[in-house]
Every structure is written in C-alpha cells, then in structure tokens.
N, C-alpha and C. Protein backbone atom coordinates (compact mmCIF):
# COMPACT_ATOMS: atom_id res chain seq x y z
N UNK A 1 5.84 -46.16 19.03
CA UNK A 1 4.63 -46.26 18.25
C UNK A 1 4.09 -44.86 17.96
N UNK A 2 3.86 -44.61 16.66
CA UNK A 2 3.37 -43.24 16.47
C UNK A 2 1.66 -43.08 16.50
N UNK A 3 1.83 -42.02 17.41
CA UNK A 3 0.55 -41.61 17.60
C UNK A 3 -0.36 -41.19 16.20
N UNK A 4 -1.62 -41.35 16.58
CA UNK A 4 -2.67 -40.51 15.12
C UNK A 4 -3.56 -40.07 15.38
N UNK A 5 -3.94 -38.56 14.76
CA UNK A 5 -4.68 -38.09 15.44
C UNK A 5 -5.54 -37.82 14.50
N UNK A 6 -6.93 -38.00 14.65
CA UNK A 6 -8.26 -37.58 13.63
C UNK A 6 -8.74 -36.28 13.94
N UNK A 7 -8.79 -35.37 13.12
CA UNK A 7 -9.11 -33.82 13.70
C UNK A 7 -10.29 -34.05 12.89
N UNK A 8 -11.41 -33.21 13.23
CA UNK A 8 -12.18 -33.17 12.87
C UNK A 8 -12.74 -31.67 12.50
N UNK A 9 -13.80 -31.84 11.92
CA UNK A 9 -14.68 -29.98 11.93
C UNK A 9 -16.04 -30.04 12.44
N UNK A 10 -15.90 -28.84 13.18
CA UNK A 10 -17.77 -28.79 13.61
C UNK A 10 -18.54 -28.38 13.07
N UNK A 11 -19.60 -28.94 12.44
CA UNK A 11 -20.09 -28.02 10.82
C UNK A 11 -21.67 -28.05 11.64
N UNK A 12 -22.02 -26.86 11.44
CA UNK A 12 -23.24 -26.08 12.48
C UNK A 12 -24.18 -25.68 11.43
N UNK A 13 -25.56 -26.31 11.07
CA UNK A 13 -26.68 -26.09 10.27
C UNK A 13 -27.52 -24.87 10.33
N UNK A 14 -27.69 -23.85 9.72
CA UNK A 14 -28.67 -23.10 9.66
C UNK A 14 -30.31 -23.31 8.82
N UNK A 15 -31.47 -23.20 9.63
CA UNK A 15 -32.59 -22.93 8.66
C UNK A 15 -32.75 -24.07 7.20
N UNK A 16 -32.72 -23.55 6.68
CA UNK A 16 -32.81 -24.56 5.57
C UNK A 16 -31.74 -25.64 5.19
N UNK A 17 -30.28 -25.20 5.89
CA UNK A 17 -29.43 -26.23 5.21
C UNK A 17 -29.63 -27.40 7.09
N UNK A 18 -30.02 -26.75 7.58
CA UNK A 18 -30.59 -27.70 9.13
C UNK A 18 -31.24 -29.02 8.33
N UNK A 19 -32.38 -28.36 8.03
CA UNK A 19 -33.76 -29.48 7.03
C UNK A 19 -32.60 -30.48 6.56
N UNK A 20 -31.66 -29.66 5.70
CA UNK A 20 -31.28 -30.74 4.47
C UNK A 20 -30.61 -32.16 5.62
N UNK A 21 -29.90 -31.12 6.06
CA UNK A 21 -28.96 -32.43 6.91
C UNK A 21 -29.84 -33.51 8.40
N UNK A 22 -30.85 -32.75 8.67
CA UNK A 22 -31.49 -33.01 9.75
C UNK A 22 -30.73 -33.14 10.84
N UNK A 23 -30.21 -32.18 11.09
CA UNK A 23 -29.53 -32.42 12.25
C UNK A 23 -28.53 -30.52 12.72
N UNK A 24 -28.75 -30.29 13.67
CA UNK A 24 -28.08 -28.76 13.63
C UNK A 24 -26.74 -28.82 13.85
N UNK A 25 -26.01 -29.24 13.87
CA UNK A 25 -24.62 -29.49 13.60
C UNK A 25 -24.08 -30.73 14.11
N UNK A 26 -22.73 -31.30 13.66
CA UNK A 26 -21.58 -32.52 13.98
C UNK A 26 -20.42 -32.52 13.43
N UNK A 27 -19.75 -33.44 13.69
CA UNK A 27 -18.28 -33.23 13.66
C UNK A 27 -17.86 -34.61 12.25
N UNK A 28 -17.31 -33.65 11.69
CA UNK A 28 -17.04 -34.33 10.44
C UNK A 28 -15.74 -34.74 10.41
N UNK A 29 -15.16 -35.62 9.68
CA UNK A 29 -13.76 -35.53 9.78
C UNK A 29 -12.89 -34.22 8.89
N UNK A 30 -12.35 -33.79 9.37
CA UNK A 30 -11.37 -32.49 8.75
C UNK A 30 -11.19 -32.29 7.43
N UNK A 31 -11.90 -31.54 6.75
CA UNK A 31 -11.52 -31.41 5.58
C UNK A 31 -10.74 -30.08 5.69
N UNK A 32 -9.65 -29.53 4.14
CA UNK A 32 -8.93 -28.48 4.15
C UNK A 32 -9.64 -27.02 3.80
N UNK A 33 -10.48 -27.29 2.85
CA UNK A 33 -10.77 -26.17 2.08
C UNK A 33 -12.58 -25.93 2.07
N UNK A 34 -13.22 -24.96 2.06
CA UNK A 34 -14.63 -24.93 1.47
C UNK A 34 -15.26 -25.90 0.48
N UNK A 35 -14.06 -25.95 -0.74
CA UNK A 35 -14.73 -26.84 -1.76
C UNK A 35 -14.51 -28.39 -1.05
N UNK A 36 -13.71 -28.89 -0.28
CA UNK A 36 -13.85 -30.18 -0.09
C UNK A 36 -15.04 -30.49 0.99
N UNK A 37 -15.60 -29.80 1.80
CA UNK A 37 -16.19 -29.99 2.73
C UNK A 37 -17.75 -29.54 2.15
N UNK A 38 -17.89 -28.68 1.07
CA UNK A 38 -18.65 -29.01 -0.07
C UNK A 38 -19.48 -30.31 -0.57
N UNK A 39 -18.47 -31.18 -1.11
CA UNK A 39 -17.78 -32.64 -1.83
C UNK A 39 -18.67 -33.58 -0.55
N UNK A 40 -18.13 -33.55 0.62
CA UNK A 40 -18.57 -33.87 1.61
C UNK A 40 -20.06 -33.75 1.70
N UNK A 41 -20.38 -32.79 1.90
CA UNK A 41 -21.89 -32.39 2.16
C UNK A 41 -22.72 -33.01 0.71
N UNK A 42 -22.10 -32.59 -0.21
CA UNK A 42 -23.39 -33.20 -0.99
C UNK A 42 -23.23 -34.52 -1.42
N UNK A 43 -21.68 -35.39 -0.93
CA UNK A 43 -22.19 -36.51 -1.12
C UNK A 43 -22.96 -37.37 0.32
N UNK A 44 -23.23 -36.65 1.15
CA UNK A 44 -23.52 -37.25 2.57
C UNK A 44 -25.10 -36.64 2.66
N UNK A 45 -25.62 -35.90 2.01
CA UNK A 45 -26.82 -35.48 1.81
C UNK A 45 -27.45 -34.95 0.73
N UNK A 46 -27.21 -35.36 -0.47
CA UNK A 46 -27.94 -35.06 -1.88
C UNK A 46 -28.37 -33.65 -2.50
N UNK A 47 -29.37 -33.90 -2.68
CA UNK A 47 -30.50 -33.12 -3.66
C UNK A 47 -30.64 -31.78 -2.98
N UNK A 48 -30.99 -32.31 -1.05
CA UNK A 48 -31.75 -31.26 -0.51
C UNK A 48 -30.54 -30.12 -0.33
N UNK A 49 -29.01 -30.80 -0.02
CA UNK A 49 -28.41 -29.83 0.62
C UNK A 49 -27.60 -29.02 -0.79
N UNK A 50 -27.37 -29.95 -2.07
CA UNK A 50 -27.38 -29.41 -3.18
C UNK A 50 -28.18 -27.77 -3.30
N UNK A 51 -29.49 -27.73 -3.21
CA UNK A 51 -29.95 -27.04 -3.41
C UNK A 51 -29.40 -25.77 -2.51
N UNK A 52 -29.58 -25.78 -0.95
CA UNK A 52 -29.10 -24.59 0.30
C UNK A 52 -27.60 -24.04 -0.19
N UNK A 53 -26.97 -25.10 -0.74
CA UNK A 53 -25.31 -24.68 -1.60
C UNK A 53 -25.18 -24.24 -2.68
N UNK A 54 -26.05 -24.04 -3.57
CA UNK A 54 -26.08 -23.58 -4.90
C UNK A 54 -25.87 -21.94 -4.79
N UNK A 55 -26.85 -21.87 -3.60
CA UNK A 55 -27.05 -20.16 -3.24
C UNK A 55 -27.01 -19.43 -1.45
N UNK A 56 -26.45 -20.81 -1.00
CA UNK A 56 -25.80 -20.20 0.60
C UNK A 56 -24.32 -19.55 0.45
N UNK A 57 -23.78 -19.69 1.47
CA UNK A 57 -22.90 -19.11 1.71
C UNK A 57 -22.05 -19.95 2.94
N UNK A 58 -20.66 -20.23 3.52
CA UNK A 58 -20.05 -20.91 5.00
C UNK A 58 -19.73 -19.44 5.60
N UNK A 59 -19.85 -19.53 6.72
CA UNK A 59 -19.22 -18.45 7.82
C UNK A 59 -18.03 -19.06 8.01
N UNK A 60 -16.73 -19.05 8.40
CA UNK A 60 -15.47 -19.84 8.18
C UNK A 60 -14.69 -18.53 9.31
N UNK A 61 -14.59 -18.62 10.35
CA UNK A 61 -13.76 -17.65 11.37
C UNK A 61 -14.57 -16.26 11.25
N UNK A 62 -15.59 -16.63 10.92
CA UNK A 62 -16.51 -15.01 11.20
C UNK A 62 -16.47 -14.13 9.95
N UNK A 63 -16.33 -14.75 8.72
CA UNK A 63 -16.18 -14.03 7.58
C UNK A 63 -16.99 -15.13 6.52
N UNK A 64 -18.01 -14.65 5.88
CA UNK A 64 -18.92 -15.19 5.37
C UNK A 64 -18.06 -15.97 3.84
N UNK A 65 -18.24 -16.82 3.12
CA UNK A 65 -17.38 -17.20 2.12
C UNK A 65 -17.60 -18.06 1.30
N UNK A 66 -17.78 -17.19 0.28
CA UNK A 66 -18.51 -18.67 -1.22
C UNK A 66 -17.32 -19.40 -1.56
N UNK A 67 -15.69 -18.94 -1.54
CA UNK A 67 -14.72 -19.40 -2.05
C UNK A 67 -14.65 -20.94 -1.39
N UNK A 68 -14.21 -21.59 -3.08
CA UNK A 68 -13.96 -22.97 -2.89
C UNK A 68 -12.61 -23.35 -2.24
N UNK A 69 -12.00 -22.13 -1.99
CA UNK A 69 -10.25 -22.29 -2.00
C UNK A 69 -9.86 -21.99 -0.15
N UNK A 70 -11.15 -21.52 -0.14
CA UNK A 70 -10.60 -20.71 1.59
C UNK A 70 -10.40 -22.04 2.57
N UNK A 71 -9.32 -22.31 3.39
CA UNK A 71 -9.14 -22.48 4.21
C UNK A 71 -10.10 -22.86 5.54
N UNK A 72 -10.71 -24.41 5.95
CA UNK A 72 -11.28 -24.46 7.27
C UNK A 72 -10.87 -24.23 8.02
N UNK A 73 -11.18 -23.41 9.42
CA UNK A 73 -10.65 -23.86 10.78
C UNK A 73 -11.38 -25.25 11.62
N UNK A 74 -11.64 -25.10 12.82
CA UNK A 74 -12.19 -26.08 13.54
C UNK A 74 -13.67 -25.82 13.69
N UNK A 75 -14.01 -24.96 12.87
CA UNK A 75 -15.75 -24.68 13.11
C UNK A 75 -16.49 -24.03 12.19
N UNK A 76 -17.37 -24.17 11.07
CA UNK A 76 -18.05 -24.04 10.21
C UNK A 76 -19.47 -23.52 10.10
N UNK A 77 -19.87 -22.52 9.82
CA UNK A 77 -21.38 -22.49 9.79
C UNK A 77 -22.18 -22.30 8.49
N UNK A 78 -22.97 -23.37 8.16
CA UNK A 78 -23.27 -23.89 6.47
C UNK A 78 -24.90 -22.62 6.65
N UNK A 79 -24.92 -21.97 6.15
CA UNK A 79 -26.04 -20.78 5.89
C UNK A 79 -26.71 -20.81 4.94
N UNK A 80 -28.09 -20.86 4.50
CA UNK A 80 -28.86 -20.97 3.67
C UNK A 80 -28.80 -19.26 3.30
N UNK A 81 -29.62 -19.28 1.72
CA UNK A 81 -29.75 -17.99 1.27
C UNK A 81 -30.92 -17.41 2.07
N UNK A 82 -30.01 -16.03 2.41
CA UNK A 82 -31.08 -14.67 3.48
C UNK A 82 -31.46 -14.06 2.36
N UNK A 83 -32.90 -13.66 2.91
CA UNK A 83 -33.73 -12.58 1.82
C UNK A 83 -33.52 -11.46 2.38
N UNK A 84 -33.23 -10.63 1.92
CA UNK A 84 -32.53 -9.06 2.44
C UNK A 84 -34.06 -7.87 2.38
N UNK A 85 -33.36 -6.89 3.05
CA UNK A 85 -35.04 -6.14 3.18
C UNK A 85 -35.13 -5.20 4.12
C-alpha cells in the first residue's frame, strides 16, 4: 500500500497582513511557488489580504521576494509594506 504524504507550509503573518488573516501564522497545504500561495491567500482571505499583497513583500529562506516564480520552502513570512526612514 503506498504511502501519502501531505506536506505542508508554515505561512507566518506580519502587522497588517496578521489583521488580514487574523491569525499569526498556520500551516497550509504546500504550495510550489510565491504566485500560487498568493492564489491561496487571496482566495482564503479577500479584500483585506488583497490589499497587504498588492504592496508587501514574502521572506522565502531569508531573502525578501515579490517574484511570482520563486520557489517555497517549508516556511514563509507574508510582510506588509515598511515605511522606510
């Protein structure tokens, strides 16, 4: 009997994209790329988290990343836009 295994991602809320999701992070099921886990987020939370994604940014292995194409590992951090200063 073949085994199956559900991998998942740990997707960790900052500040404003926290609000959207209400919740500071959970484990989603595995998506591949930025843009699918994207797809994910705004169909699992709308308008509000629409908005934190228009102009955040994912941390993705410690390298900050608007690309729709990059590669998940096992841990995600969804970042609202910083005001610099």
């Amino acid at each position: 009997m073949a085994e199956t295994t559900t991998l998942q991602v740990l997707v960790r809320y900052f500040a404003a994209a926290e609000e959207a999701a209400g919740v500071p992070e959970e484990s989603l099921p595995a998506v591949a790329t930025v843009g699918e886990l994207k797809s994910v987020l705004l169909e699992r939370y709308g308008d509000a988290m629409a908005k934190v994604l228009a102009s955040g940014s994912f941390l993705v292995d410690g390298v900050v990343s608007r690309d729709d194409g990059r590669p998940l590992g096992a841990r995600v951090d969804v970042l609202p836009p910083f005001a610099g200063g």
